[in-house]
Protein backbone atom coordinates (compact mmCIF):
# COMPACT_ATOMS: atom_id res chain seq x y z
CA UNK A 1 -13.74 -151.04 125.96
CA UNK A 2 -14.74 -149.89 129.39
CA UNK A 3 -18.42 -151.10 130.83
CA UNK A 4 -18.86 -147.32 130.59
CA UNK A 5 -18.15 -147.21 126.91
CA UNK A 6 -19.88 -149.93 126.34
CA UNK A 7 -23.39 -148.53 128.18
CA UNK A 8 -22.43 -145.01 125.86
CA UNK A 9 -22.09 -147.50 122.54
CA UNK A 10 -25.36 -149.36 123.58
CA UNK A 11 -27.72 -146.14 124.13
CA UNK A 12 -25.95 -144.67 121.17
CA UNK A 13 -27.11 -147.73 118.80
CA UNK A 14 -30.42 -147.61 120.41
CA UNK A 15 -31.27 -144.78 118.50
CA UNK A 16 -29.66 -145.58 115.66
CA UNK A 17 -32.01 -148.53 115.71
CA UNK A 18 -34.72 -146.84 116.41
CA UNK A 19 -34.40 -144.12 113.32
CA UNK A 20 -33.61 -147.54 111.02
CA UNK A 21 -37.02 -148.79 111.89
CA UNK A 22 -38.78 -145.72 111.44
CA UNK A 23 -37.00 -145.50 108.46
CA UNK A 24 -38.36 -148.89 107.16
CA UNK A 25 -41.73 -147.72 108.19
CA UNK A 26 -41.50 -145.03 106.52
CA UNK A 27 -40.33 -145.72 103.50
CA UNK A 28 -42.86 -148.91 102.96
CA UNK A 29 -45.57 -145.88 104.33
CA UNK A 30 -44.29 -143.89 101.12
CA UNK A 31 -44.59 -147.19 99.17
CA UNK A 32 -47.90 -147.32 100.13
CA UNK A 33 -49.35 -144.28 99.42
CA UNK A 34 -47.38 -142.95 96.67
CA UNK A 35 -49.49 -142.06 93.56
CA UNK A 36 -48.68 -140.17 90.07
CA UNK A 37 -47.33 -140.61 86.65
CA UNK A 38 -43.74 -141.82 88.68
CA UNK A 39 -46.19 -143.91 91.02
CA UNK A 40 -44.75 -147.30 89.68
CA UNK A 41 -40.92 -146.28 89.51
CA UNK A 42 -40.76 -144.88 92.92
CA UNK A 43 -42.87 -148.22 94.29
CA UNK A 44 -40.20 -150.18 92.62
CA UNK A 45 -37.36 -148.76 94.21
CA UNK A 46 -38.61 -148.30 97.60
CA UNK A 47 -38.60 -151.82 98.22
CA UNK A 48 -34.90 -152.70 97.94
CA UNK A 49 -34.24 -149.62 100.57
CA UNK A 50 -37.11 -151.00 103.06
CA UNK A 51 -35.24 -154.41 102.78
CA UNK A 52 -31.90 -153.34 103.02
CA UNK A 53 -33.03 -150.85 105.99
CA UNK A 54 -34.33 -153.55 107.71
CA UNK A 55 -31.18 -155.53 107.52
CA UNK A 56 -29.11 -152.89 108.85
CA UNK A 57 -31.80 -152.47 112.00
CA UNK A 58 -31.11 -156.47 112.37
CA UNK A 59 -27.49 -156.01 112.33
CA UNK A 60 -27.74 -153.08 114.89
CA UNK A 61 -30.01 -154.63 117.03
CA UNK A 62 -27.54 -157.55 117.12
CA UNK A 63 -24.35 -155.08 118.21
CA UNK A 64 -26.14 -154.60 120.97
CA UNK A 65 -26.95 -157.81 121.67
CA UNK A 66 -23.00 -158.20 121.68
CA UNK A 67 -22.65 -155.23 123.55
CA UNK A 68 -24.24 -156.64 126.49
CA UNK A 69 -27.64 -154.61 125.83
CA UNK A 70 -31.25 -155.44 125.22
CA UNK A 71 -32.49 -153.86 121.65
CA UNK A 72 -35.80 -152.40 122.14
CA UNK A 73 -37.81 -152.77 119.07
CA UNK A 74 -41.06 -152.26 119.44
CA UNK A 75 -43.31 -149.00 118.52
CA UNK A 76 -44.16 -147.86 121.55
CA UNK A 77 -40.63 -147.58 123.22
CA UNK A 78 -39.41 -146.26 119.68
CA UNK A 79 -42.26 -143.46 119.66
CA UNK A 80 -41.09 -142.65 123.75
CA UNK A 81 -37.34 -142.41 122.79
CA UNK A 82 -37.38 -140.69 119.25
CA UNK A 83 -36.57 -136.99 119.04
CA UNK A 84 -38.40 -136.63 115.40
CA UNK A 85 -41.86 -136.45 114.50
CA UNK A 86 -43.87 -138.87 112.23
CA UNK A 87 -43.42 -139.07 108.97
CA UNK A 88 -46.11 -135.84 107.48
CA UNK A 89 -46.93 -136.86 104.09
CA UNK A 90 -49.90 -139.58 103.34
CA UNK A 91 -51.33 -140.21 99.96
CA UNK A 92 -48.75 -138.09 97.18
CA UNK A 93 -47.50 -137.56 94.43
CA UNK A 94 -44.23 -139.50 94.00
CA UNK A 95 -42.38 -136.29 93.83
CA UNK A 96 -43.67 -134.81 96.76
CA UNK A 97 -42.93 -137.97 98.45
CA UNK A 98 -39.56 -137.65 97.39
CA UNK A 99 -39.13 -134.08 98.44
CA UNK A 100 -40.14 -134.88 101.65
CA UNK A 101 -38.09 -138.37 101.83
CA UNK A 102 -35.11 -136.30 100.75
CA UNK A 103 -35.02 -134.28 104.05
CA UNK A 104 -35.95 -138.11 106.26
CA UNK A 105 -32.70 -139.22 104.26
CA UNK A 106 -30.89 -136.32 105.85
CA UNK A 107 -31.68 -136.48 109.32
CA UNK A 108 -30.90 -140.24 109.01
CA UNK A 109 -27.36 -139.64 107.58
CA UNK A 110 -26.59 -136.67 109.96
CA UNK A 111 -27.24 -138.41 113.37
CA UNK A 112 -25.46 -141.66 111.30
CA UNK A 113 -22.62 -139.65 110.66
CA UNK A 114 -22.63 -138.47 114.67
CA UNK A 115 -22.35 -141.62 115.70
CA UNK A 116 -19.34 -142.53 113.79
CA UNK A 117 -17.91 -139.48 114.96
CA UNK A 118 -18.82 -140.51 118.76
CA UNK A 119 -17.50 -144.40 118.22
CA UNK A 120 -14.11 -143.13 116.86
CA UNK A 121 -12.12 -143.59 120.13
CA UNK A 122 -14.19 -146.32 121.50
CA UNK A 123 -15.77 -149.11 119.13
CA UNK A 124 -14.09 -149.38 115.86
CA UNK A 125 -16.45 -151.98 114.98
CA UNK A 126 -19.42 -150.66 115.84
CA UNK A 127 -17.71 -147.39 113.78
CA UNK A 128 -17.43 -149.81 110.43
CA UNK A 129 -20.79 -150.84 110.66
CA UNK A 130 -22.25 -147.73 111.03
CA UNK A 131 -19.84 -146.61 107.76
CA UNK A 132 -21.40 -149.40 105.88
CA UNK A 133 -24.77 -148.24 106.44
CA UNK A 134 -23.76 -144.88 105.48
CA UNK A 135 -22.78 -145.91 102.08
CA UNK A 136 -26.07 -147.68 101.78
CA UNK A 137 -28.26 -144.72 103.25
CA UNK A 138 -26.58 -142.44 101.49
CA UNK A 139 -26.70 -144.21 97.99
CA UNK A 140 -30.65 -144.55 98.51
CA UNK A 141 -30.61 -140.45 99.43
CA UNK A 142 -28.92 -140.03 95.99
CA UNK A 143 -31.46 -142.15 94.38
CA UNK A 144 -34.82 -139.87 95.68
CA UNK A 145 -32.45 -136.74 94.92
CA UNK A 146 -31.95 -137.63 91.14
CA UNK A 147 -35.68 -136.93 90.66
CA UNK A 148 -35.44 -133.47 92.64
CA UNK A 149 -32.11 -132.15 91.25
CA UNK A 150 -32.16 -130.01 87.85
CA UNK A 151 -29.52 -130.64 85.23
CA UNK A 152 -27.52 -128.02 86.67
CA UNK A 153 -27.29 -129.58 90.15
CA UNK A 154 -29.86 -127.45 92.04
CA UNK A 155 -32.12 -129.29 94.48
CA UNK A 156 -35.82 -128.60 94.19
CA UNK A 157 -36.10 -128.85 97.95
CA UNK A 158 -32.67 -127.41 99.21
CA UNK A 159 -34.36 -124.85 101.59
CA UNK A 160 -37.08 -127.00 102.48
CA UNK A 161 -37.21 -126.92 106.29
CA UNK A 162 -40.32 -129.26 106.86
CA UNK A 163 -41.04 -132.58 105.05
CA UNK A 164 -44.82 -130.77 103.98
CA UNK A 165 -42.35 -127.79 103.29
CA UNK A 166 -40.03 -130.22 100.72
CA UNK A 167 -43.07 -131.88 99.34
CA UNK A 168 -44.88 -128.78 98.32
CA UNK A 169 -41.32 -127.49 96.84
CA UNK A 170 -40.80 -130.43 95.05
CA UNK A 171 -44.31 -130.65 93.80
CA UNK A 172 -44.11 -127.17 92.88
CA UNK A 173 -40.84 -127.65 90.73
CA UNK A 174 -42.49 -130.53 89.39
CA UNK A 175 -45.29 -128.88 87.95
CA UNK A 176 -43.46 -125.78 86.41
CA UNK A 177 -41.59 -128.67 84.50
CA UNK A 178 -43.00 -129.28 80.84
């Protein structure tokens, strides 16, 4: 790999880091604040993603540490780098957390999958780690989408373009359900 690569690896894995720990913070936020009849199965499960999450943010941080690169994890440079807003929802219902999770899941797994894409030519291992999260990230987006899909398949928050936007959708759904 050329130093070049290397430096493009190394920025790319910065952000990758940086969504994994807002993703951690997040999802312990949701943990937090969730509320409802579901209140005690969502808590439950949220806990295995927030520590798997966090492993994956140790083993990125520790690419670039191989890489020749200096992870950055601390909330203020993650806050000046990050392209994404907070996280919208506080105190929920578990579905509306869900909804809303749903479309964090997403943007997680679409800049994840970019990545792979980007380290196809140049970092094969970086590439397979990044796959293995993918199968983790995306397992824990099928989890939160079980409780928003209908028998049929349809997603309660498939237009959603806003977490508040998914949470009300999902809510909504929710509520029309007897």
């Amino acid at each position: 790999m050329s130093q070049q690569e290397g430096a493009d690896v190394i920025r790319l894995l910065t952000m990758r880091l940086h969504a994994l720990n807002d993703l951690a913070l997040t999802l312990k936020h949701v943990h937090w604040n969730v509320v409802g009849p579901h209140f005690i199965a969502v808590h439950e499960m949220l806990d295995p993603q927030v520590n798997s999450v966090r492993e994956m943010t140790d083993t990125t941080a520790e690419r670039i540490s191989t890489l020749g690169g200096s992870p950055h994890g601390t909330p203020g440079v993650l806050v000046a780098e990050r392209h994404w807003q907070d996280y919208a929802i506080g105190r929920a219902e578990a579905i509306e957390h869900l909804g809303a999770l749903d479309l964090v899941y997403s943007g997680v797994i679409e800049d994840h999958r970019a990545a792979v894409r980007a380290t196809r030519e140049s970092d094969l291992i970086t590439q397979d780690m990044l796959i293995e999260q993918l199968r983790s990230l995306e397992l824990f987006q099928w989890f939160v989408r079980a409780h928003l899909e209908s028998a049929g398949g349809s997603l309660s928050t498939a237009s959603a373009s806003s977490e508040r936007d998914a949470a009300s959708k999902a809510g909504k759904q929710a509520r029309k359900q007897p």
